[in-house]
PDB file of N, CA and C in Angstrom:
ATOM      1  N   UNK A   1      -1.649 -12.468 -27.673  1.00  0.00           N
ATOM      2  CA  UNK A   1      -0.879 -12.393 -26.452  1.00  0.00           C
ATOM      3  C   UNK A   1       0.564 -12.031 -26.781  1.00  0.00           C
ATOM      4  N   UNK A   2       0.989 -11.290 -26.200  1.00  0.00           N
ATOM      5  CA  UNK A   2       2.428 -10.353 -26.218  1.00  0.00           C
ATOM      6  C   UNK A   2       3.599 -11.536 -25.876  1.00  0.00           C
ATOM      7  N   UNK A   3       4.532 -12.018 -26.861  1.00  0.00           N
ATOM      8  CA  UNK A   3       5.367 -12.881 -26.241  1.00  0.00           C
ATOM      9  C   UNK A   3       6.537 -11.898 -25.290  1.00  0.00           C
ATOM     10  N   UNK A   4       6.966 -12.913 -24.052  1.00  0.00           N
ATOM     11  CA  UNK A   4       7.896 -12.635 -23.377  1.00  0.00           C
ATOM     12  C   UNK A   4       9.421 -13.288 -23.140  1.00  0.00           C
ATOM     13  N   UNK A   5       9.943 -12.419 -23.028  1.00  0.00           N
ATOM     14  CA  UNK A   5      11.473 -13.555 -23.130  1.00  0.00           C
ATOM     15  C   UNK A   5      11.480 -14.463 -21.691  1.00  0.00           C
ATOM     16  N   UNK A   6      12.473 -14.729 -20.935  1.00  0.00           N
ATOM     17  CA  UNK A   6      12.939 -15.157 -19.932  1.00  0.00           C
ATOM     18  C   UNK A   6      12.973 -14.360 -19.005  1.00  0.00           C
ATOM     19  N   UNK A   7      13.542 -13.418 -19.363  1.00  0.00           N
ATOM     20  CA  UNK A   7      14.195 -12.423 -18.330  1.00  0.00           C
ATOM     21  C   UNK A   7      12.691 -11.767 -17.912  1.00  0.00           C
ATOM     22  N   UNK A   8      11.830 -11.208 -18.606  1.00  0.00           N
ATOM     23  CA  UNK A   8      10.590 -10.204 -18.450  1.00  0.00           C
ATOM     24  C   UNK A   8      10.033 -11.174 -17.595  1.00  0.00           C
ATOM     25  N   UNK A   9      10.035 -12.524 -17.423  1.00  0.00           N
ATOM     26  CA  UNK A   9       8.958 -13.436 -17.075  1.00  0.00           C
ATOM     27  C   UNK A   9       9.364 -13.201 -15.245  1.00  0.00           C
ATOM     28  N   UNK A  10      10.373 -12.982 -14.983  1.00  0.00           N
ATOM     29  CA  UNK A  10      10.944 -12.268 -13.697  1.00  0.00           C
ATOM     30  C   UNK A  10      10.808 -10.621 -13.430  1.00  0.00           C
ATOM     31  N   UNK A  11      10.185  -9.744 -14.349  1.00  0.00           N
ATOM     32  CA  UNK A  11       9.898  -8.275 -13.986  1.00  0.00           C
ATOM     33  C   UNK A  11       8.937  -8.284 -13.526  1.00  0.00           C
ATOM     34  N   UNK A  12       8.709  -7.528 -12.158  1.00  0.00           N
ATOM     35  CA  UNK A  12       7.700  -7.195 -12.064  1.00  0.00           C
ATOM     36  C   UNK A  12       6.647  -6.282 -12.714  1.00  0.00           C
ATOM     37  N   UNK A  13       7.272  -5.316 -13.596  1.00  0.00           N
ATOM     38  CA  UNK A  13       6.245  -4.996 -14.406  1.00  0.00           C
ATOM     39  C   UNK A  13       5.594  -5.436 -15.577  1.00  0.00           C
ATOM     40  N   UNK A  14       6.084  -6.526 -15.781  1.00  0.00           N
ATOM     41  CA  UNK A  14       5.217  -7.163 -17.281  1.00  0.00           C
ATOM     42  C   UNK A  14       4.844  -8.282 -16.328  1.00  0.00           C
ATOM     43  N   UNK A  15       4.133  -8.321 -15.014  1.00  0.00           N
ATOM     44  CA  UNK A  15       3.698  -9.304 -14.237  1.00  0.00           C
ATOM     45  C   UNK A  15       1.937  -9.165 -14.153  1.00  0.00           C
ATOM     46  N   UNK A  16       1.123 -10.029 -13.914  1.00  0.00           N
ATOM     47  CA  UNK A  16       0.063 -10.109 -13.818  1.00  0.00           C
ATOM     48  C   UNK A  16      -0.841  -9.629 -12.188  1.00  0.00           C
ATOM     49  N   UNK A  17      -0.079  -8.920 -11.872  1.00  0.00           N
ATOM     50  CA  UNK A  17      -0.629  -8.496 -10.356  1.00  0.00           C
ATOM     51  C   UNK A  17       0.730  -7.604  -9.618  1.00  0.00           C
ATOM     52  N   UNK A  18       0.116  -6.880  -8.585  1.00  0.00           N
ATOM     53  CA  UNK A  18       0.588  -5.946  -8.034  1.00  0.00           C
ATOM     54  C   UNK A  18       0.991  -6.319  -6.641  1.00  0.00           C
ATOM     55  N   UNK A  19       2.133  -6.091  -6.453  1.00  0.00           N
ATOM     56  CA  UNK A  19       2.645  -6.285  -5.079  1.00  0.00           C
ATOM     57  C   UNK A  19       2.696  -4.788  -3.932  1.00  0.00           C
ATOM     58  N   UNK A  20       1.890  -4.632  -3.109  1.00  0.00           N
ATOM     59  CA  UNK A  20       2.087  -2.829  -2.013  1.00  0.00           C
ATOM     60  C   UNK A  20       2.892  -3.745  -0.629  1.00  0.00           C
ATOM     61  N   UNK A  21       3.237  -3.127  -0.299  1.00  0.00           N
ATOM     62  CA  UNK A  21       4.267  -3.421   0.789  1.00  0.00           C
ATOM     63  C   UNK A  21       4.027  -2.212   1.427  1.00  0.00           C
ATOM     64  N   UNK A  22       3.384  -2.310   3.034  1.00  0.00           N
ATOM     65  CA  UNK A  22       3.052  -1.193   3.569  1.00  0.00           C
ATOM     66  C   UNK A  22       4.131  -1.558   4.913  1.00  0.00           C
ATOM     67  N   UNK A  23       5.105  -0.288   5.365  1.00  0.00           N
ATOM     68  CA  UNK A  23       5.995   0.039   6.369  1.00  0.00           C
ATOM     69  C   UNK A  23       6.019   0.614   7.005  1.00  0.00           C
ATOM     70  N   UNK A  24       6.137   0.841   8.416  1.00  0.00           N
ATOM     71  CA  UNK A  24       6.329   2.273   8.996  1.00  0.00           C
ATOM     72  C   UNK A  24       7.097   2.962   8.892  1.00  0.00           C
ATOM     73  N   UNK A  25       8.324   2.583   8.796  1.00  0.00           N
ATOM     74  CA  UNK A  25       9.247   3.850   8.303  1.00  0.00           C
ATOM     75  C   UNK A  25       9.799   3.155   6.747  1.00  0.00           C
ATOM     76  N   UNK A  26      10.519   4.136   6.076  1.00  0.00           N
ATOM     77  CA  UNK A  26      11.130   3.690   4.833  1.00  0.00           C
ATOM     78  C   UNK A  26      11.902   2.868   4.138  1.00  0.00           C
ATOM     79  N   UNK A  27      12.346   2.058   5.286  1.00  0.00           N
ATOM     80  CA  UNK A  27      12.817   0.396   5.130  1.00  0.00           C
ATOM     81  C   UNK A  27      13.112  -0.625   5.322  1.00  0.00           C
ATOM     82  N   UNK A  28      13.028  -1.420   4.147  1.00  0.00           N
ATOM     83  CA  UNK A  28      12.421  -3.087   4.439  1.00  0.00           C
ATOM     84  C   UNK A  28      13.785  -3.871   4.994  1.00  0.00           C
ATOM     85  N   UNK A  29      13.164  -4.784   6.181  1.00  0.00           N
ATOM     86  CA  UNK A  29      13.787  -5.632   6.191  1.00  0.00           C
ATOM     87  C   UNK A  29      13.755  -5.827   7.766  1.00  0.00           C
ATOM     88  N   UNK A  30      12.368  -5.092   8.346  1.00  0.00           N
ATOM     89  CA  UNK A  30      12.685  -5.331  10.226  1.00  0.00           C
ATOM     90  C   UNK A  30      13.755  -4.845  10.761  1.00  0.00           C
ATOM     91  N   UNK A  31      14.123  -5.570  11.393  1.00  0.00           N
ATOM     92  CA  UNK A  31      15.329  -5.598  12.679  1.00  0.00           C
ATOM     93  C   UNK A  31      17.013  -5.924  12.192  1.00  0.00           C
ATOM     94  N   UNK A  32      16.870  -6.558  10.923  1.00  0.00           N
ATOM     95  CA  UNK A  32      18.131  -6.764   9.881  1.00  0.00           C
ATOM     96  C   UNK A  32      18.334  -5.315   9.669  1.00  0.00           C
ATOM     97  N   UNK A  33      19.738  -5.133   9.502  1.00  0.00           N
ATOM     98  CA  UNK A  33      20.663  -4.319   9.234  1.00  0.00           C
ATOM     99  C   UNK A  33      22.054  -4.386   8.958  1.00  0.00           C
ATOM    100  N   UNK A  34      23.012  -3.947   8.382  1.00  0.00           N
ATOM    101  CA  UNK A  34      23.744  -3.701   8.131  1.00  0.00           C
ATOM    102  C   UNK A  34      24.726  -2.388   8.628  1.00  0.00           C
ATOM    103  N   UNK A  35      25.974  -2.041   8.921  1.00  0.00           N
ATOM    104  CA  UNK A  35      26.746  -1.132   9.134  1.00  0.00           C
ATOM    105  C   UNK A  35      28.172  -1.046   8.422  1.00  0.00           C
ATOM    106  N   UNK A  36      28.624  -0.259   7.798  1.00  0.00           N
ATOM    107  CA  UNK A  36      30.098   0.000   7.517  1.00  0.00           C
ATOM    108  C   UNK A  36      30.861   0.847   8.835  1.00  0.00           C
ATOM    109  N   UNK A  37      31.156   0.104   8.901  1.00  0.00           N
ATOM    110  CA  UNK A  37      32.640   0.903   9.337  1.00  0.00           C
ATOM    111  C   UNK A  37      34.038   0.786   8.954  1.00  0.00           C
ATOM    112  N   UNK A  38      34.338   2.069   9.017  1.00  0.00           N
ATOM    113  CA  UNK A  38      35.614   2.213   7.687  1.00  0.00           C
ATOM    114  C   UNK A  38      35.914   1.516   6.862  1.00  0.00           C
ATOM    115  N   UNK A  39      34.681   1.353   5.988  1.00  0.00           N
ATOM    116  CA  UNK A  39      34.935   0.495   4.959  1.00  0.00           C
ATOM    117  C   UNK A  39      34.371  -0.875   5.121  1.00  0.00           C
ATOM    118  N   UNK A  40      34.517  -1.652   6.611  1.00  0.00           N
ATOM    119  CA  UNK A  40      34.324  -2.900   6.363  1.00  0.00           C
ATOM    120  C   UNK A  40      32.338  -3.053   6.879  1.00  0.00           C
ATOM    121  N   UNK A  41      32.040  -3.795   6.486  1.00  0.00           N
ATOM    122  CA  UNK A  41      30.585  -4.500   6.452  1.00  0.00           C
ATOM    123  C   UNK A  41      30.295  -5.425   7.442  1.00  0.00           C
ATOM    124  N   UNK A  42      29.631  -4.893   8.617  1.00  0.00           N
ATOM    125  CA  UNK A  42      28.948  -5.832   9.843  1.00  0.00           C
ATOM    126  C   UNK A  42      27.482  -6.028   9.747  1.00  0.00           C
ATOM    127  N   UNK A  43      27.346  -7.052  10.380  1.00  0.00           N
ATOM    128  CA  UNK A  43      25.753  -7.297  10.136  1.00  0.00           C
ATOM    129  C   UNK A  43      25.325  -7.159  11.701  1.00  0.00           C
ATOM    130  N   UNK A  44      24.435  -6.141  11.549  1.00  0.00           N
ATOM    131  CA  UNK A  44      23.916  -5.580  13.084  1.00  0.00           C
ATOM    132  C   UNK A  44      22.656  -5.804  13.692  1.00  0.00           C
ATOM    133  N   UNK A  45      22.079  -6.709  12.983  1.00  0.00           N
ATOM    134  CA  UNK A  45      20.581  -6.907  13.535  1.00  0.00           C
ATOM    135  C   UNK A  45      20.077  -8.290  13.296  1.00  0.00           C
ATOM    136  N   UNK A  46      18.648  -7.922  13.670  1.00  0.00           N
ATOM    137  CA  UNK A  46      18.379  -9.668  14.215  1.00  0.00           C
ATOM    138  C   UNK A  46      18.819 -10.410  14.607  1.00  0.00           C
ATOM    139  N   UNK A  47      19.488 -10.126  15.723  1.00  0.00           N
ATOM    140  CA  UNK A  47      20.093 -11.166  15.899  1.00  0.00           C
ATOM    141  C   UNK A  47      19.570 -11.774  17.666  1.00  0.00           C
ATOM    142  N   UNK A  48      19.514 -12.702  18.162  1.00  0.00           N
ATOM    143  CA  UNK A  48      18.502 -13.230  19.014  1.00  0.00           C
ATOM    144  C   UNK A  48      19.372 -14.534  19.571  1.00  0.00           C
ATOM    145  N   UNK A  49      19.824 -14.570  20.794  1.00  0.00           N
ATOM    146  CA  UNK A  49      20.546 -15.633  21.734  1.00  0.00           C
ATOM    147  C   UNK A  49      19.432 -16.845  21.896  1.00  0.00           C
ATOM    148  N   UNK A  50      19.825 -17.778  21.766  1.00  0.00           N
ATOM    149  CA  UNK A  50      18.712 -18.920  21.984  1.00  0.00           C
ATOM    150  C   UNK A  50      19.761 -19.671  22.788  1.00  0.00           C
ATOM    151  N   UNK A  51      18.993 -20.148  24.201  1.00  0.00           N
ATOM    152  CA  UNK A  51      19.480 -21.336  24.778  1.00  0.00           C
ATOM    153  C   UNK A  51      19.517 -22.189  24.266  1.00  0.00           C
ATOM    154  N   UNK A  52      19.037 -22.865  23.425  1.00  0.00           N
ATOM    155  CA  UNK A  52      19.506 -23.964  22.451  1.00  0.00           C
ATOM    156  C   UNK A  52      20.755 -23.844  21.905  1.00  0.00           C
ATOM    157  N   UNK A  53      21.029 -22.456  21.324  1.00  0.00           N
ATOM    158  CA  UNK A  53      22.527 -22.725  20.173  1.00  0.00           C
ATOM    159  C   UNK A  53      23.570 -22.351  21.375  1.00  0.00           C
ATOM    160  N   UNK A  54      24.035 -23.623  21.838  1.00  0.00           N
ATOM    161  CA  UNK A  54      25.321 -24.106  21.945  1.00  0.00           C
ATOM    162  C   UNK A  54      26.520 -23.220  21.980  1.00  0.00           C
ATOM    163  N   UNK A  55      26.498 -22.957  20.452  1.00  0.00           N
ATOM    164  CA  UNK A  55      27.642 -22.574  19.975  1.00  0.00           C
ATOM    165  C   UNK A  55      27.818 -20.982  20.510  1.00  0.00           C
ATOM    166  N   UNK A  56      26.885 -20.553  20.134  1.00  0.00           N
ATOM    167  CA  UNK A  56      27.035 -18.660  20.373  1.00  0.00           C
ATOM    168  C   UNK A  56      26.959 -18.468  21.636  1.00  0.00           C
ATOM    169  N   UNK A  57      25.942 -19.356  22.830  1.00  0.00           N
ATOM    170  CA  UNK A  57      25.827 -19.153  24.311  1.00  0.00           C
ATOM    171  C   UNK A  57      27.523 -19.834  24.734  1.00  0.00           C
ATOM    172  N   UNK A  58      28.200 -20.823  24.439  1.00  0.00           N
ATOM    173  CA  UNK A  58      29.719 -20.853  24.893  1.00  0.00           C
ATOM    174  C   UNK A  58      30.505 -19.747  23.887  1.00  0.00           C
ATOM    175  N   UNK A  59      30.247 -19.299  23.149  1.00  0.00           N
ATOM    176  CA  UNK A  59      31.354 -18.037  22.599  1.00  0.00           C
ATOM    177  C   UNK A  59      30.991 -17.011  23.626  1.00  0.00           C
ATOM    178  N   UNK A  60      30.055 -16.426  23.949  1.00  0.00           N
ATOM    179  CA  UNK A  60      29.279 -15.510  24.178  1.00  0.00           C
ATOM    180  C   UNK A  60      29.859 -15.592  26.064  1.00  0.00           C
ATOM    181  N   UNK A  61      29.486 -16.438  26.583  1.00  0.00           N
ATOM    182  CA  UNK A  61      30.123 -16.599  28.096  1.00  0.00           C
ATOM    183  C   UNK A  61      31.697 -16.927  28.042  1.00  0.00           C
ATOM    184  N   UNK A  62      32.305 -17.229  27.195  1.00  0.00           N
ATOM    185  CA  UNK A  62      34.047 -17.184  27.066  1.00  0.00           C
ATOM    186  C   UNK A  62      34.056 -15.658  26.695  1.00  0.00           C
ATOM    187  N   UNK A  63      33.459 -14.566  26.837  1.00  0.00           N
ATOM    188  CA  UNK A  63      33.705 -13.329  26.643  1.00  0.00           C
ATOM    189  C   UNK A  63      33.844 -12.607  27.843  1.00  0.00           C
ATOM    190  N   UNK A  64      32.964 -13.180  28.911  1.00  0.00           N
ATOM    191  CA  UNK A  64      32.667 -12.443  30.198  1.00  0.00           C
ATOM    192  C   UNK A  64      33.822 -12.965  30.996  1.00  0.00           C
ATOM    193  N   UNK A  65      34.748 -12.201  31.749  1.00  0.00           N
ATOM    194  CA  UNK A  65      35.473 -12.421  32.500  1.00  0.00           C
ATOM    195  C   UNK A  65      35.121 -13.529  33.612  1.00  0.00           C
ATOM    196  N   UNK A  66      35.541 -14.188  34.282  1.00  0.00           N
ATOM    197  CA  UNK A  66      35.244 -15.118  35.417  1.00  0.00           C
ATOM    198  C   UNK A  66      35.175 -14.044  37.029  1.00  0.00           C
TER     199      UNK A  66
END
């Protein structure tokens, strides 16, 4: 048996099985996304209002004018 260091024991190619990941379009990650603009880094997806969180439904209505 072929010894392995540490690091290989985390590659997937000196791994004992195969991982396929089938997508419809070319990338992973759903509804998560990311955007730059000029430079700076927003996070643009998944994101989902729940009547439960408190916090984002009062930020979110302190936005809308009265």
């Amino acid at each position: 048996m072929k010894h392995t260091t540490q690091l290989e024991k985390y590659n997937l190619n000196y791994a004992y099985f195969h991982i396929r990941i089938f997508k419809r379009n070319g990338v992973v990650g759903g509804r998560m996304a990311i955007v730059n603009v000029s430079g700076d880094i927003f996070e643009a997806g998944a994101s989902i209002l729940h009547p439960k969180n408190f916090y984002a439904l009062e930020y979110t209505t302190s936005l809308v004018p009265p």
